[in-house]
Protein backbone atom coordinates (compact mmCIF):
# COMPACT_ATOMS: atom_id res chain seq x y z
CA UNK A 1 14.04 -18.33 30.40
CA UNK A 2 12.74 -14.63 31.84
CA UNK A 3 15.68 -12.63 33.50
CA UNK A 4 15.93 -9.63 35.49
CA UNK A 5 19.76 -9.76 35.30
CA UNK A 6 20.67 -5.95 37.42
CA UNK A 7 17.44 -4.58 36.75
CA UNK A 8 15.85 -2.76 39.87
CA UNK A 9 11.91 -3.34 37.54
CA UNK A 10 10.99 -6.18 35.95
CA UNK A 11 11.05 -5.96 31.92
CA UNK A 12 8.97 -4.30 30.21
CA UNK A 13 9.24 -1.38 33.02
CA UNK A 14 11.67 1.71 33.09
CA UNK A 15 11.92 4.85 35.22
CA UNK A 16 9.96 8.04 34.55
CA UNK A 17 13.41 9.49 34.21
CA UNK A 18 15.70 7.10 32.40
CA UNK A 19 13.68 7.45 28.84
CA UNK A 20 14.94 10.64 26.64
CA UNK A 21 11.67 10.27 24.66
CA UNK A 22 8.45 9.03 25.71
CA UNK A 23 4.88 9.03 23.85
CA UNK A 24 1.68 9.57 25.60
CA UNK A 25 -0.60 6.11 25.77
CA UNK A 26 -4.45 7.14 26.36
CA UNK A 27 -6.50 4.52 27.56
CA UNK A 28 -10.15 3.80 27.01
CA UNK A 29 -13.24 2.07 28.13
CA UNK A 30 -14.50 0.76 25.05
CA UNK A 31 -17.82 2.46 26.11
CA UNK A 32 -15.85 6.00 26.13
CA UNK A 33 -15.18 6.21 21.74
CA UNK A 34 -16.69 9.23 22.58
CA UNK A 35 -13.70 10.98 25.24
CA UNK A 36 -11.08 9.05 22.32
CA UNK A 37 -13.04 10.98 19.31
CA UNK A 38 -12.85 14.27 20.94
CA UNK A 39 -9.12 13.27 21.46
CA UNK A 40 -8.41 12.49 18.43
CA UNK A 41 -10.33 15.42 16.44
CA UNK A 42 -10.03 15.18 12.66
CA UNK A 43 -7.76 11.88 12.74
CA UNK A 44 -10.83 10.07 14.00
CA UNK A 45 -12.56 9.08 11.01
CA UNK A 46 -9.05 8.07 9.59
CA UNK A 47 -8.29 5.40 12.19
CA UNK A 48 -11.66 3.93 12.15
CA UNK A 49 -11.93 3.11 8.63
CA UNK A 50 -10.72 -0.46 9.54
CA UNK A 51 -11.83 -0.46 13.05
CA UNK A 52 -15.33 0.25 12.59
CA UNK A 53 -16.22 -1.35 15.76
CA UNK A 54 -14.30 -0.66 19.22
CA UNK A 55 -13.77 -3.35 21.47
CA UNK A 56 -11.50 -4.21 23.85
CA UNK A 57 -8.14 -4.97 22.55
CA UNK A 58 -8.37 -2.54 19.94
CA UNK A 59 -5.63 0.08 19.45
CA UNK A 60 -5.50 3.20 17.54
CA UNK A 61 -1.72 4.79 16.56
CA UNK A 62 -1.95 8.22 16.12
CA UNK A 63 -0.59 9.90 13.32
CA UNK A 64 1.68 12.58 13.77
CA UNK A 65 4.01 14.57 11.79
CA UNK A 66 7.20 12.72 11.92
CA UNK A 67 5.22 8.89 12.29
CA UNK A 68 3.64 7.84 15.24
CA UNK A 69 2.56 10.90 17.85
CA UNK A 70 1.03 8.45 21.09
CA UNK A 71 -1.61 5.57 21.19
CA UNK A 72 -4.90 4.93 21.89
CA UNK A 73 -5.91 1.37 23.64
CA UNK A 74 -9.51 0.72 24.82
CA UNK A 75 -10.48 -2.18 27.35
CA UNK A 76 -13.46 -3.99 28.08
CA UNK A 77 -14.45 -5.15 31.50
CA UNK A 78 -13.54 -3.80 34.91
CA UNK A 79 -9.81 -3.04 35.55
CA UNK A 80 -7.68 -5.59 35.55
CA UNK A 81 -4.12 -6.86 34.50
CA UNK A 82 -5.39 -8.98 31.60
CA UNK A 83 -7.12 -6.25 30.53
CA UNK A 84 -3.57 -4.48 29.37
CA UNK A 85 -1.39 -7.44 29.28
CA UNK A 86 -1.86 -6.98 25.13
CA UNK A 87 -0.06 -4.28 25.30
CA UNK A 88 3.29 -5.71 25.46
CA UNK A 89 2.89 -7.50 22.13
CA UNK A 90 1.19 -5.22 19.86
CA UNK A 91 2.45 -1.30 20.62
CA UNK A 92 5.42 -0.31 18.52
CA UNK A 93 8.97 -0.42 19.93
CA UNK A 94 8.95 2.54 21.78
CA UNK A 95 8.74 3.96 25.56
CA UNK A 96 5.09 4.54 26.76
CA UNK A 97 4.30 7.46 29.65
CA UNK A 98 0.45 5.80 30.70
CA UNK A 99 -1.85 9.13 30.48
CA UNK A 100 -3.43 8.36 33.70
CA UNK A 101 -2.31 9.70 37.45
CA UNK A 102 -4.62 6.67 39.32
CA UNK A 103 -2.52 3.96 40.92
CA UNK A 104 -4.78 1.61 40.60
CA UNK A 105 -4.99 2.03 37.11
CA UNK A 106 -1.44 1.93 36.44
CA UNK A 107 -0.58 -0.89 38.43
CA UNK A 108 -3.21 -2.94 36.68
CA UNK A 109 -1.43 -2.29 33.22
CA UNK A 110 2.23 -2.32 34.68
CA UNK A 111 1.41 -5.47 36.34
CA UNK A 112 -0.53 -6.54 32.42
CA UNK A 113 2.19 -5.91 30.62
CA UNK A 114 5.11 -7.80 32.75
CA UNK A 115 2.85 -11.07 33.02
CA UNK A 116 2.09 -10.57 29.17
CA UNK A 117 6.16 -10.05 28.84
CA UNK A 118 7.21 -13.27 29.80
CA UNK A 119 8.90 -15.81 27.90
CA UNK A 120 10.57 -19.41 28.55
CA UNK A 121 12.99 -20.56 25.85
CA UNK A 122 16.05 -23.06 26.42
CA UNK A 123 17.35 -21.96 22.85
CA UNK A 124 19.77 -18.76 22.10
CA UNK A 125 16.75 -17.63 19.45
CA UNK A 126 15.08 -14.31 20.58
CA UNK A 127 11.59 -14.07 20.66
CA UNK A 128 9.88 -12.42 17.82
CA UNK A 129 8.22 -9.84 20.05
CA UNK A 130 8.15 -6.10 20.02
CA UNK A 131 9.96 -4.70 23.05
CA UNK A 132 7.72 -1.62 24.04
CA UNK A 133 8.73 -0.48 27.33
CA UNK A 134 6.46 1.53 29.68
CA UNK A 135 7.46 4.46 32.01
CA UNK A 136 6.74 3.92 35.66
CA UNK A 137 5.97 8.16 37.14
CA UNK A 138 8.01 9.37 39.68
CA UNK A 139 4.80 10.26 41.96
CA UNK A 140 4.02 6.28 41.46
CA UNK A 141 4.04 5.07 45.20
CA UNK A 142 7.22 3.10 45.89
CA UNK A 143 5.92 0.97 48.19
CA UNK A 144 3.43 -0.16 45.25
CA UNK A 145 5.89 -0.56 42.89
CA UNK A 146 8.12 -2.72 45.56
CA UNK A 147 4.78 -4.84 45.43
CA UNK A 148 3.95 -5.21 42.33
CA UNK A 149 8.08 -6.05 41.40
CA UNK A 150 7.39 -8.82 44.20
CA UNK A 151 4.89 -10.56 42.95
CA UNK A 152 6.10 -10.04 38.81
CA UNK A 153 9.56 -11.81 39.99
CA UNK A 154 7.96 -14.43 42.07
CA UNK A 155 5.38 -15.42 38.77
CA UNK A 156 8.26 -15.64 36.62
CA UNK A 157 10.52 -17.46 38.87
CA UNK A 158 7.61 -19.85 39.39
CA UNK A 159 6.65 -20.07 35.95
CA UNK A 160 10.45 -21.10 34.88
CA UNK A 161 10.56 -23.42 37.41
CA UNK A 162 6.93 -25.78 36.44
CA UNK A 163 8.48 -24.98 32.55
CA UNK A 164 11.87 -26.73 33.28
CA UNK A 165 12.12 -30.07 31.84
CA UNK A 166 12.19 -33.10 34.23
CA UNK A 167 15.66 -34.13 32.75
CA UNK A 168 16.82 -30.72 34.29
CA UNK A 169 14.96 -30.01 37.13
CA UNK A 170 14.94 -33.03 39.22
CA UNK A 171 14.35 -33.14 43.36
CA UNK A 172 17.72 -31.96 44.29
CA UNK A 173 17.94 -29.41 41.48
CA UNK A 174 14.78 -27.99 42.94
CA UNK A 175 15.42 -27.97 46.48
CA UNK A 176 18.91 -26.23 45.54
CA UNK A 177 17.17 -23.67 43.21
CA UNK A 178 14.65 -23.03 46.14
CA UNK A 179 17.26 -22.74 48.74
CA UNK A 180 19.32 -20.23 47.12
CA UNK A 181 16.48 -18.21 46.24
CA UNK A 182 15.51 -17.89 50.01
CA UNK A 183 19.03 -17.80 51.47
CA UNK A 184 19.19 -14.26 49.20
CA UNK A 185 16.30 -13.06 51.10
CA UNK A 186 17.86 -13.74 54.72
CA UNK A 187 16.37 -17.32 55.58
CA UNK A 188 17.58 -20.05 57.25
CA UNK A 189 17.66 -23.07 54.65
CA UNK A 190 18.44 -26.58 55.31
CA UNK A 191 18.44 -29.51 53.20
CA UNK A 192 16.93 -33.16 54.25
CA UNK A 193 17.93 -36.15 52.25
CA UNK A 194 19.32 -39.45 52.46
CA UNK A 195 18.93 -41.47 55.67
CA UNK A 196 17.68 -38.74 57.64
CA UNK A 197 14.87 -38.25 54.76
CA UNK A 198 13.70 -41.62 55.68
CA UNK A 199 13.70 -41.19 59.32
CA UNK A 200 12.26 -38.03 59.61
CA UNK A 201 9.52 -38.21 56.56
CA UNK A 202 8.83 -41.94 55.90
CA UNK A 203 6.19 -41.44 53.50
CA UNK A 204 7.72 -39.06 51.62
CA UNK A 205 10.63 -41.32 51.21
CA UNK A 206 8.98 -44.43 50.22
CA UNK A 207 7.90 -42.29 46.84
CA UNK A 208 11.04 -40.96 46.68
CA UNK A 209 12.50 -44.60 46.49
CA UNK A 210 11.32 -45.38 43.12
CA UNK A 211 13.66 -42.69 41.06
CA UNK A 212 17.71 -42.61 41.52
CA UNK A 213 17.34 -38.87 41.97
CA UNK A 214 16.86 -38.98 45.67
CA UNK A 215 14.36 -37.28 47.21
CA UNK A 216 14.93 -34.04 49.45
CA UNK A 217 13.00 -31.66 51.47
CA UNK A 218 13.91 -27.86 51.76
CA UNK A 219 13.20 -26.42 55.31
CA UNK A 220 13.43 -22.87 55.92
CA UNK A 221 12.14 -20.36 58.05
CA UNK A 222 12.39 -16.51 58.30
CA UNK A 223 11.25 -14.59 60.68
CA UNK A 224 9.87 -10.99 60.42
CA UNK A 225 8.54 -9.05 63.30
CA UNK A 226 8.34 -10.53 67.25
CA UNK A 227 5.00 -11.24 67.89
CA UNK A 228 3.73 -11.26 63.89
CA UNK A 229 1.58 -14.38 62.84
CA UNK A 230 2.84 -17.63 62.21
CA UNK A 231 2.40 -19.23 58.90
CA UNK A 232 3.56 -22.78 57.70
CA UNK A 233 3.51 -23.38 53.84
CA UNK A 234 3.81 -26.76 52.80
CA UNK A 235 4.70 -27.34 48.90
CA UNK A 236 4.38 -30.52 46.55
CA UNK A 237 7.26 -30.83 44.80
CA UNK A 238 7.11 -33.77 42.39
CA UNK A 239 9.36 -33.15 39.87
CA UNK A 240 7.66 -35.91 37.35
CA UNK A 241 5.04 -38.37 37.99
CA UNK A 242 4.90 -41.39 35.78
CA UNK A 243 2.16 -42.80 38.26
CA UNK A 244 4.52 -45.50 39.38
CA UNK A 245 3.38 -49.15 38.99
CA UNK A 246 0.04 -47.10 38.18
CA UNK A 247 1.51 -46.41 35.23
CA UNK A 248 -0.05 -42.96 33.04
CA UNK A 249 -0.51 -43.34 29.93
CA UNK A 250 1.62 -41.27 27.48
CA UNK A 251 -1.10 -38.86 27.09
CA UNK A 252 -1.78 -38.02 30.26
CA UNK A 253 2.41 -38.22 30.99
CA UNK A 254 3.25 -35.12 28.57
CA UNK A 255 2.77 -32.47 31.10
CA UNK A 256 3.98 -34.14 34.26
CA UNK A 257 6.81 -31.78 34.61
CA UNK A 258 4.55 -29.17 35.85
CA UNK A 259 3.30 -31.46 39.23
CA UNK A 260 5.44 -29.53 41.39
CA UNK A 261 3.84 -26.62 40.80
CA UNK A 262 2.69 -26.27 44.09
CA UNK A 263 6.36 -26.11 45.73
CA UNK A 264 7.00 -22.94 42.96
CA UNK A 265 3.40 -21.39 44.01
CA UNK A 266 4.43 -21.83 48.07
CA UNK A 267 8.37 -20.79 47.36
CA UNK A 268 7.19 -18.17 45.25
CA UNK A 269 4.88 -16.87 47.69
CA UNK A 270 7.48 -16.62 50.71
CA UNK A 271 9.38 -14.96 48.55
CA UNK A 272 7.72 -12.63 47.95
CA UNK A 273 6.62 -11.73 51.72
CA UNK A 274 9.97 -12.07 52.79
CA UNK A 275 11.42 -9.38 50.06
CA UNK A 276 8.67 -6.98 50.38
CA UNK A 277 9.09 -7.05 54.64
CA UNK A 278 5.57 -8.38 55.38
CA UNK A 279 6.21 -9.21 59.23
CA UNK A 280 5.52 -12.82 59.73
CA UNK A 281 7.16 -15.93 60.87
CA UNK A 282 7.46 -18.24 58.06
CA UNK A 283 7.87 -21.70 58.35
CA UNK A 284 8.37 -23.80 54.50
CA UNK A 285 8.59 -27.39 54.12
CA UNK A 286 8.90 -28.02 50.11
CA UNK A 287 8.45 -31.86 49.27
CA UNK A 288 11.34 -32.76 46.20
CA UNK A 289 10.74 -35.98 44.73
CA UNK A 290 10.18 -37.87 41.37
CA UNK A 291 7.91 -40.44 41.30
CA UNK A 292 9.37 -42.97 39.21
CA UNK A 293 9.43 -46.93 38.30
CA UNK A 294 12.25 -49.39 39.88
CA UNK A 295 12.74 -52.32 41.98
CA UNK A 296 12.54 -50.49 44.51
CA UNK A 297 9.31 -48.39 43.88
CA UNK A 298 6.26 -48.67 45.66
CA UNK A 299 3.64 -50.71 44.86
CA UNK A 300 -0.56 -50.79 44.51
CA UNK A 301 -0.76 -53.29 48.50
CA UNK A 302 1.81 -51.94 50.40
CA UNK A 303 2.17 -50.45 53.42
CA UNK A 304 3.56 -47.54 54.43
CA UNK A 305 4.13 -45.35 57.27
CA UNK A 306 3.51 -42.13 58.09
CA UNK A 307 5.51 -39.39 60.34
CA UNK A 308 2.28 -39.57 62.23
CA UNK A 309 2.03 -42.95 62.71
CA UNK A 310 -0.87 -44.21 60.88
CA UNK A 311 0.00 -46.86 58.19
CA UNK A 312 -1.18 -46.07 55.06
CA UNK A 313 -2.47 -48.79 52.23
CA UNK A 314 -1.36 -47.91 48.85
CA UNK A 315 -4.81 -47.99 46.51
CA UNK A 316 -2.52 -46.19 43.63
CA UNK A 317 0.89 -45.40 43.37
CA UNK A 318 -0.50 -42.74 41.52
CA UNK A 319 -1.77 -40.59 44.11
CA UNK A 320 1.86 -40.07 45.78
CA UNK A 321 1.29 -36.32 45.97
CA UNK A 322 -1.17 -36.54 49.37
CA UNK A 323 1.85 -39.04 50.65
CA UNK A 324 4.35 -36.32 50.07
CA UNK A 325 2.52 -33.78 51.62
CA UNK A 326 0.92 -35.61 54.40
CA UNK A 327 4.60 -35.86 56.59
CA UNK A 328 4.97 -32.28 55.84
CA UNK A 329 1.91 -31.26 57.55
CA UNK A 330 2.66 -33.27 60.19
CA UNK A 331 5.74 -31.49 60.78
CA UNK A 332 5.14 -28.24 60.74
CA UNK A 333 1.83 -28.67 62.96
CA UNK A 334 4.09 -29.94 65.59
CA UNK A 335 5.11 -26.22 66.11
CA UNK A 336 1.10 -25.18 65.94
CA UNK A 337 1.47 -21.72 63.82
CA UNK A 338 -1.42 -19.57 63.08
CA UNK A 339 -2.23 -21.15 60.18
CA UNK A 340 -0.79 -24.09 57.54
CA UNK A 341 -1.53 -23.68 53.42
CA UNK A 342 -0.48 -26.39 51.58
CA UNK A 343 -0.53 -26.41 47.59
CA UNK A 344 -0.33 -28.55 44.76
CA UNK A 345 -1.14 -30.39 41.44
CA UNK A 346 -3.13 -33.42 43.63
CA UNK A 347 -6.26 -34.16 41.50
CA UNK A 348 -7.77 -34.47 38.36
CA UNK A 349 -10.62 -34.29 39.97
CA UNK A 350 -10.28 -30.72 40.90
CA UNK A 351 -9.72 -29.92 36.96
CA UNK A 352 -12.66 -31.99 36.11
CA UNK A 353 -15.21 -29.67 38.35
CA UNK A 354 -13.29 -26.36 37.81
CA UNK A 355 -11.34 -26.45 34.83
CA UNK A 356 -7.80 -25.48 34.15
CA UNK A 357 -8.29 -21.34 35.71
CA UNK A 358 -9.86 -21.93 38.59
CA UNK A 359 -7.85 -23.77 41.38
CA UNK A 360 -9.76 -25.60 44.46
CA UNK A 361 -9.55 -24.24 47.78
CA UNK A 362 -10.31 -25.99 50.95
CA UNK A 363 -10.52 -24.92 54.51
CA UNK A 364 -11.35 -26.04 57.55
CA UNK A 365 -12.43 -22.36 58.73
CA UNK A 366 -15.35 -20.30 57.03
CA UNK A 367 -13.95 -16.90 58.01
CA UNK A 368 -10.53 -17.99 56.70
CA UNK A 369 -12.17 -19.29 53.60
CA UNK A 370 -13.97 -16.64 53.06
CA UNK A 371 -10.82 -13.99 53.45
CA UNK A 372 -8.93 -15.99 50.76
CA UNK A 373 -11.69 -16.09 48.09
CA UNK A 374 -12.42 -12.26 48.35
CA UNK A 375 -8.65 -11.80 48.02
CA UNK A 376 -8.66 -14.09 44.88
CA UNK A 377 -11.38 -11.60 43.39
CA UNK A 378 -9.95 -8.30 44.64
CA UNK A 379 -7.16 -9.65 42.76
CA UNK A 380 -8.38 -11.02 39.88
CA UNK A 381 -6.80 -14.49 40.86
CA UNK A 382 -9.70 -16.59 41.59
CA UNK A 383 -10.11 -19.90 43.44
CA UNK A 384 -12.90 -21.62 44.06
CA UNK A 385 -14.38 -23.29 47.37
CA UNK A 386 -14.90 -26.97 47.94
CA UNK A 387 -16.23 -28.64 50.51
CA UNK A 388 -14.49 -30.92 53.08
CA UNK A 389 -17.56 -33.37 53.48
CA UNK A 390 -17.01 -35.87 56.23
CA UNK A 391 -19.16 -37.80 55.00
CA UNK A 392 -16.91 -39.05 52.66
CA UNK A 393 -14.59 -39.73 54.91
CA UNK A 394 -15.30 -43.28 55.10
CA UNK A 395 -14.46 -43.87 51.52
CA UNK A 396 -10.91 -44.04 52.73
CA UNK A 397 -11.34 -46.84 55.05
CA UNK A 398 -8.60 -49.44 54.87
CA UNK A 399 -9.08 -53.24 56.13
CA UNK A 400 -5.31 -53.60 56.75
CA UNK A 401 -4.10 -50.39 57.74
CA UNK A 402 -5.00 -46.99 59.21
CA UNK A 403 -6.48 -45.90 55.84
CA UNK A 404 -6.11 -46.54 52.30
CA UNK A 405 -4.30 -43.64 50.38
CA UNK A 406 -7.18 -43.65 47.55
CA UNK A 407 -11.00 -43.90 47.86
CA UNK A 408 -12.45 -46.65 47.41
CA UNK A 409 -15.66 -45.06 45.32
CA UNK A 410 -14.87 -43.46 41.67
CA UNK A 411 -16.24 -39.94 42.78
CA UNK A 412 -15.67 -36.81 44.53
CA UNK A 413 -11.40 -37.57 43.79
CA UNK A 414 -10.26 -33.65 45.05
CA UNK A 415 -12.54 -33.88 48.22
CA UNK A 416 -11.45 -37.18 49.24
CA UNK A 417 -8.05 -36.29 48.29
CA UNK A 418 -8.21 -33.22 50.74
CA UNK A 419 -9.96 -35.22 53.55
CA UNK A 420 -6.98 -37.76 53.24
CA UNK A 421 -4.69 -34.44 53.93
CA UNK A 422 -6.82 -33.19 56.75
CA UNK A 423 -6.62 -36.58 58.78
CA UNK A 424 -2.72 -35.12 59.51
CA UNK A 425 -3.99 -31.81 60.59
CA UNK A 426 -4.80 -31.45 64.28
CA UNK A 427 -7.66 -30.43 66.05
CA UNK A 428 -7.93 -26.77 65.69
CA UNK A 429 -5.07 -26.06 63.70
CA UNK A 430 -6.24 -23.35 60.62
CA UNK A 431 -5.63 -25.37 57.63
CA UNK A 432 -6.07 -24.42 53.89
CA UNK A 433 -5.77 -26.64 50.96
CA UNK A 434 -5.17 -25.45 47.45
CA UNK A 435 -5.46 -28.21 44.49
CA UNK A 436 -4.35 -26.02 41.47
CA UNK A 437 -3.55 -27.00 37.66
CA UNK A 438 -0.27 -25.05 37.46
CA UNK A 439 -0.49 -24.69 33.55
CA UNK A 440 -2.32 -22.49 30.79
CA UNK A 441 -3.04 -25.54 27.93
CA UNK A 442 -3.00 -22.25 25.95
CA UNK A 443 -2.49 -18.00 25.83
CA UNK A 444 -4.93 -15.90 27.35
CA UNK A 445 -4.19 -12.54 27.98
CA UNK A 446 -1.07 -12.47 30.47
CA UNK A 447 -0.94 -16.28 30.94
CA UNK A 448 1.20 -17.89 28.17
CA UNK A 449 0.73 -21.39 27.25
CA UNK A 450 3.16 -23.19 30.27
CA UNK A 451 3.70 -23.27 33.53
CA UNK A 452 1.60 -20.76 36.23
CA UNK A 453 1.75 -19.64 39.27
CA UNK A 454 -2.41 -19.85 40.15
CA UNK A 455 -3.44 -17.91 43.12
CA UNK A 456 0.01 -16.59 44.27
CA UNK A 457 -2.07 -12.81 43.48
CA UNK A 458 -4.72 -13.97 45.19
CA UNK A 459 -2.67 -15.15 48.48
CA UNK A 460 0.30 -11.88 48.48
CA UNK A 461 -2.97 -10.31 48.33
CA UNK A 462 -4.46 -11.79 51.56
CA UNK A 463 -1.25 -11.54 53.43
CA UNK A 464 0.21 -7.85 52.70
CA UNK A 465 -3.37 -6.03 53.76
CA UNK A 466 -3.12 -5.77 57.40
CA UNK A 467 -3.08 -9.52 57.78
CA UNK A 468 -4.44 -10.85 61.09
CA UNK A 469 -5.67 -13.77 62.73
């Protein structure tokens, strides 16, 4: 597992001032050879002998008297983190000084290389990995780096988290790991389980009943300046999903650790407001459950109830997430904040029309909608808009009940999914919806194969620049 043990910066970052000996790391647009040749001077047409062509990725060590004098590393593409993250892995073991005064620049590769850093492993072996460090300048802004450590701790916490195995992370373990990550930050925590777990979130509960890890839901709330916005986020926490009496198969079973991935994104995300003093009132309802097989599991006819009222049909036992999440939204609209996000691993419908990257978002409000997807590209965290058509609506008709938790047509799954979710949102109420993946099937620059924290840039992003509503 990552840890920052004492550290004040995430790994792979240490203070202008606390490295002895540093070597300069020049950085390139592979369209500049020209600005690196001139750099370079007779050593040029030594280091290209292999490297004929520059592209991005490529990295020149420069020769100097006593071994290796500073680096050259050329990018492609605008300026981003996974444009560095490479640089982690593949520089030699020694502390980098970035020859660049922009912030922007800077953060984009100290933010690179931290994502690229991490590592989850439950064994004492060390990874085989280089450990090149990079030197964050004194005139770096602070307030950046406070940031940027935010959001690094917050991906790796989240990413440890979805990477847990189910045997070791069930619904209490989670709400417990949440809680004492918030209480550290200075909010108010409580735990719901048991008897008042069925009272107060009925639905919830009846797909908490099939597992004998009990279900729980982690309430907190933190409060930042009088007056600020308030924002309710709502996480699905299912710690593993067998599909019930829906049963997977084993295929399609493998990664089912990762379907709470939307509690990590949402705790990850107050987190991170909360420790870098963004002034809002945050309300967080996480949703801790396993959805399991027992006597005493739901099954495909039933009927359950809702907080709300309406009496769901079961269609599929495996679509428990919107019955996990639908009490929490009805809770924390009872308090009408500003504005509720939900998130989590609801469809594979979603993956089908976006693919693994690029999470759905839905919203009730265009200017909201709008706000969040130009975050996701300022931030190089994209999500991608779908709509909630009413029209479809109907497809969740019940004859026995209030309305069946499945459609009844074999199309548009994440829509219908999300218009099940919005029937628990009142009138008015700002509401976003995020169906996300939560997992990298394999390495890309700065996303290891595992667990991810999709669209947690994307949102910090939206909330920490002047946020208001």
């Amino acid at each position: 597992m990552s840890s920052q043990s004492s550290r004040s910066l995430p790994l792979p970052l240490i203070e202008e001032n606390d490295s002895p000996e540093s070597f300069p790391l020049y950085l390139f647009h592979k369209d500049d050879a020209a600005q690196a040749r001139s750099l370079c001077g007779a050593d040029w047409a030594y280091l290209t002998v292999l490297k004929t062509v520059i592209k991005g990725g490529t990295i020149f060590l420069l020769p100097g008297k006593e071994g290796v004098k500073g680096a050259i590393a050329f990018y492609d593409g605008p300026v981003c983190p996974e444009a560095f993250g490479h640089l982690a892995e593949e520089l030699p073991e020694l502390s980098w000084a970035v020859q660049s005064d922009d912030p922007d620049l800077l953060e984009n590769v100290f933010l690179g290389v931290c994502l690229e850093f991490y590592h989850f492993s439950l064994t004492d072996q060390q990874k085989d990995t280089r450990d090149a460090h990079f030197l964050v300048p004194v005139s770096f802004p602070r307030e950046r780096l406070k940031r940027l450590g935010a959001i690094v701790k917050a991906i790796w916490r989240g990413r440890d988290l979805i990477n847990m195995p189910a045997n070791l992370l069930g619904p209490q373990e989670l709400a417990d790991l949440a809680a004492e990550e918030l209480r550290e930050r200075g909010a108010s925590v409580t735990i719901i389980k048991g008897e008042a777990l069925r009272h107060e979130y009925p639905c919830l509960a009846a797909v908490a009943a099939g597992s004998d890890r009990g279900g729980a839901v982690l309430s907190a709330h933190w409060k930042g300046k009088e007056g600020a916005p308030r924002i309710a986020l709502v996480g699905k926490g299912v710690c593993f999903d067998t599909g019930g009496y829906d049963l997977k198969p084993s295929a399609s079973m493998l990664k089912m650790k990762k379907d709470m991935g939307g509690a990590a994104l949402m705790l990850g995300l107050a987190c991170a407001l909360i420790e870098t003093g963004q002034g809002f009132e945050i309300d967080l309802r996480l949703g801790c459950v396993e959805n399991s097989l027992s006597g005493h599991a739901m099954r495909p006819g039933d009927i359950v109830k809702t907080r709300q009222g309406l009496s769901v049909e079961i269609g599929n036992t495996d679509a428990e997430g919107r019955l996990v999440l639908c009490d929490l939204l009805t809770e924390v609209g009872e308090k009408a904040p500003d504005l509720i996000i939900d998130a989590a691993t609801l469809t594979g419908a979603a993956r089908v029309a976006l693919g693994p990257d690029l999470p759905a978002l839905f919203c009730n409000d265009d200017e909201m909608a709008e706000r969040i997807l130009r975050s996701g590209k300022e931030s190089f965290d994209p999500l991608w808009r779908l709509p909630l058509w009413s029209a479809y609506d109907a497809w969740l008709e019940s004859k026995i009940a209030d309305c069946n938790n499945v459609s009844s047509k074999p199309m548009a799954g994440a829509i219908t999914a999300a218009l099940y979710l919005q029937r628990f949102i009142k009138n008015g109420q700002k509401w976003v919806h995020i169906d996300s993946y939560s997992w990298n099937d394999g390495s890309r620059p700065c996303h290891p194969e595992g667990g991810e924290m999709l669209a947690l840039r994307a949102l910090f992003r939206l909330f920490s620049e002047n946020f208001v509503l």
